[in-house]
N, C-alpha and C. Protein backbone atom coordinates (compact mmCIF):
# COMPACT_ATOMS: atom_id res chain seq x y z
N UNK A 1 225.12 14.06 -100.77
CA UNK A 1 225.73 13.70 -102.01
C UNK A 1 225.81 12.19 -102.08
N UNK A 2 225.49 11.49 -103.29
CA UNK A 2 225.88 10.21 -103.30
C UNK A 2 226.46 10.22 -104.80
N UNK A 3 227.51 9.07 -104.63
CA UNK A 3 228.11 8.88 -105.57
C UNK A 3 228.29 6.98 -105.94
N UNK A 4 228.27 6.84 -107.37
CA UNK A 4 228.03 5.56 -107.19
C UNK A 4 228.81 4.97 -109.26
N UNK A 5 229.92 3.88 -108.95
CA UNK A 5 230.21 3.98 -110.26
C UNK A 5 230.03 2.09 -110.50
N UNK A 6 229.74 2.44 -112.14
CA UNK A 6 229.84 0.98 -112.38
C UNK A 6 230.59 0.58 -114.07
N UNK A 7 230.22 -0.38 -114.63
CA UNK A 7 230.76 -0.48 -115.72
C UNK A 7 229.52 -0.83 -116.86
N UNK A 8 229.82 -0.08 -117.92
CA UNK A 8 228.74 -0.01 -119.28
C UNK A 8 228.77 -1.30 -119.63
N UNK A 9 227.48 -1.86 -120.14
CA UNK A 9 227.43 -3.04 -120.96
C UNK A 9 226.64 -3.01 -121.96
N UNK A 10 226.71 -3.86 -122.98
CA UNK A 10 226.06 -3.64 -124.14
C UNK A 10 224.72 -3.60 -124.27
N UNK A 11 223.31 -3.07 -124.93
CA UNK A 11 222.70 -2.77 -124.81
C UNK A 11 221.90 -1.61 -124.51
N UNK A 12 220.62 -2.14 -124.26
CA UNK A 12 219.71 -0.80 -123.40
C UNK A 12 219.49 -1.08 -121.98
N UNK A 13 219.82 -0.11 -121.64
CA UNK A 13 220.22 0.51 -119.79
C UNK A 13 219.10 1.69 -119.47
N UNK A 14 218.24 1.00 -118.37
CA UNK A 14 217.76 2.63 -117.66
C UNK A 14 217.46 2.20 -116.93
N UNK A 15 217.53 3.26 -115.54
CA UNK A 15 217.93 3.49 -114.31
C UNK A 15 216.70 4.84 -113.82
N UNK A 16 215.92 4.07 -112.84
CA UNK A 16 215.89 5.62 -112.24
C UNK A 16 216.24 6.17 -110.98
N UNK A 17 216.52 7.11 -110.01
CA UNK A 17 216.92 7.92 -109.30
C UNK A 17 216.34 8.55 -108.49
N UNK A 18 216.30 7.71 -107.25
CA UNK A 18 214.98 8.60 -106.62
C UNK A 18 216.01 9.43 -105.24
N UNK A 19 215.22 10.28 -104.57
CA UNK A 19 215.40 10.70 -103.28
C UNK A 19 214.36 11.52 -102.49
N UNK A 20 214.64 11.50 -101.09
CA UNK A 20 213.49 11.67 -101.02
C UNK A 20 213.92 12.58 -99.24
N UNK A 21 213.02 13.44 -99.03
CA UNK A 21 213.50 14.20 -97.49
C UNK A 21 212.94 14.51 -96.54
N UNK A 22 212.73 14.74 -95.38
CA UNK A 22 211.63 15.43 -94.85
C UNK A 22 212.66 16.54 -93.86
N UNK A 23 211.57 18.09 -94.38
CA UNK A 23 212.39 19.14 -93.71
C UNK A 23 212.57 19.26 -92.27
N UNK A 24 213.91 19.41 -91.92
CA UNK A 24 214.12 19.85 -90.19
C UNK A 24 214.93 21.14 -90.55
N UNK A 25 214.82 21.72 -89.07
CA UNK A 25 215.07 22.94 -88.75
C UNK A 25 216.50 22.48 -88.24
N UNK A 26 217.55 23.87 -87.51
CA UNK A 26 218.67 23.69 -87.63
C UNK A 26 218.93 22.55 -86.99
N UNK A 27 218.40 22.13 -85.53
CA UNK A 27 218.66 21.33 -84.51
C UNK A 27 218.50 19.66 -85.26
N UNK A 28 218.09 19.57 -86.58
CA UNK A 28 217.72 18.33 -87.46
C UNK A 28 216.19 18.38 -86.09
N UNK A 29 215.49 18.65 -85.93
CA UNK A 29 214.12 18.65 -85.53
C UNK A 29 213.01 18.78 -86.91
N UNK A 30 212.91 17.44 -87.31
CA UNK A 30 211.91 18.04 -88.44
C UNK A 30 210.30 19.07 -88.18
N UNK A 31 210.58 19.58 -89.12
CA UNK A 31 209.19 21.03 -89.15
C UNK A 31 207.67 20.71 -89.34
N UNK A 32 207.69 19.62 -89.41
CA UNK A 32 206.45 19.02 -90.11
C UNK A 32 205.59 19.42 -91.39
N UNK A 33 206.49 20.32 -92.27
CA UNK A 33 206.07 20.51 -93.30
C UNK A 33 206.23 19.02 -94.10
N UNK A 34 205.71 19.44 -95.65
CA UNK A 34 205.26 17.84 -96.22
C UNK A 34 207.11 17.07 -96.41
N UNK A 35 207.56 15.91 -96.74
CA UNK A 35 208.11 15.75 -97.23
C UNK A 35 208.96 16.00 -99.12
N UNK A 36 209.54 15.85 -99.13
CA UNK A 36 210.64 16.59 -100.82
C UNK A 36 210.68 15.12 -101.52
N UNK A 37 210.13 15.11 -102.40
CA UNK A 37 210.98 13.49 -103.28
C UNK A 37 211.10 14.44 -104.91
N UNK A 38 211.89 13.18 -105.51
CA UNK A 38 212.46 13.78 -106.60
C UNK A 38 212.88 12.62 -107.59
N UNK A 39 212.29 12.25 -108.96
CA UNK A 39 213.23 10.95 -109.21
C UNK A 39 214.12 11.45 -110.71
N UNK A 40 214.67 11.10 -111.08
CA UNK A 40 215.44 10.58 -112.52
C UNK A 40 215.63 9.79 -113.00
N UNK A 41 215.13 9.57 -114.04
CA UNK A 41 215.36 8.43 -115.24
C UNK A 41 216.75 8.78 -116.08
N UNK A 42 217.78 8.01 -115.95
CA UNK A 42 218.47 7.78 -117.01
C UNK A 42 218.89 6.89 -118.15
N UNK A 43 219.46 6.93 -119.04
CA UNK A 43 219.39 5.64 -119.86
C UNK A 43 220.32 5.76 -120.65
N UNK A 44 221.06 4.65 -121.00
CA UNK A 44 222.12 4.45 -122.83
C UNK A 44 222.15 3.33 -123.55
N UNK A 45 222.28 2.99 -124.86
CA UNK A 45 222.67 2.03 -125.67
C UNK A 45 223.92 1.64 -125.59
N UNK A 46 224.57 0.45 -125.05
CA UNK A 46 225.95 0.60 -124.72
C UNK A 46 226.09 -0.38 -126.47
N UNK A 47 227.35 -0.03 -127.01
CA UNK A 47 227.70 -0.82 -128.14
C UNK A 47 228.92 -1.75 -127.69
N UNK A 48 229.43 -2.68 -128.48
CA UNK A 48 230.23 -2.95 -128.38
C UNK A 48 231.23 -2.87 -130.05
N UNK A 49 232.76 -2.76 -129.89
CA UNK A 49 233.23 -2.28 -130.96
C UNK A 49 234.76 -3.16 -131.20
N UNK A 50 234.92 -3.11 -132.48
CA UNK A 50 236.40 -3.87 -132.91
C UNK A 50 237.39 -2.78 -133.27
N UNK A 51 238.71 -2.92 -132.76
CA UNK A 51 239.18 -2.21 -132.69
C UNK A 51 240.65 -2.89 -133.76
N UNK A 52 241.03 -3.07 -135.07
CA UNK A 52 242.40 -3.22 -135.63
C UNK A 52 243.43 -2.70 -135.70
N UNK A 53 244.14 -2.82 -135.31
CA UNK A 53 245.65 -2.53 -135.01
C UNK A 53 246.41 -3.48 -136.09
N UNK A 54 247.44 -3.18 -136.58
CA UNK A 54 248.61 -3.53 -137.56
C UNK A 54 250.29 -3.35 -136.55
N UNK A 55 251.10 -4.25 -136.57
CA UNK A 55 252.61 -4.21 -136.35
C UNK A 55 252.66 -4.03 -137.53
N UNK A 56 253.93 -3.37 -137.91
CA UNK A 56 254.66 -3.30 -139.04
C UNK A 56 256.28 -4.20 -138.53
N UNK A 57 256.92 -4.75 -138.62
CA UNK A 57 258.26 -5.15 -137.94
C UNK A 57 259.65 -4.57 -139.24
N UNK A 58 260.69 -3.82 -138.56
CA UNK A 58 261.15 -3.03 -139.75
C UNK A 58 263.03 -3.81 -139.22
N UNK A 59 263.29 -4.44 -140.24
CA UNK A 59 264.47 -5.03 -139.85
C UNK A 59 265.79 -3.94 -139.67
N UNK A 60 266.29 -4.02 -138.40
CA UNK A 60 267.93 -3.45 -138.15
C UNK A 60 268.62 -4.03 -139.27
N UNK A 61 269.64 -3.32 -139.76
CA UNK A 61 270.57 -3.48 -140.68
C UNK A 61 271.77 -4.06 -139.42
N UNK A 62 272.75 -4.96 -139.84
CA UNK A 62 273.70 -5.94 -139.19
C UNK A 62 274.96 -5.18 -139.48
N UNK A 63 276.04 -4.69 -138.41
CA UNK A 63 277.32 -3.92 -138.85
C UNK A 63 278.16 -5.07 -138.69
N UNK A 64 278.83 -5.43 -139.76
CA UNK A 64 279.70 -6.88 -139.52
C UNK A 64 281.07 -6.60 -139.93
């Protein structure tokens, strides 16, 4: 398993993903069959965005 994190940035992003194995038997003695690879391409458009927010400020009434 690998695990791996990062942070989005704006734009176009792609990535590919490789791995790759060669089979062993239980003892990890490899079998000499061929090796396993495998890749993935991933990809995103990261945006960037505005976000508005409003205070309203609502005055306390004064007990005098």
């Amino acid at each position: 398993m690998c695990t791996a994190t990062g942070v989005a940035v704006a734009g176009d992003y792609v990535n590919v993903g490789t791995a790759s194995a060669t089979p062993t038997d239980s003892a990890g003695v490899p079998t000499g069959q061929s090796a396993v690879t495998d890749a993935d391409t991933s990809h995103y458009r990261g945006t960037t965005t505005t976000v508005a927010t409003t205070s309203v400020a609502y005055p306390y009434p004064t007990i005098s």
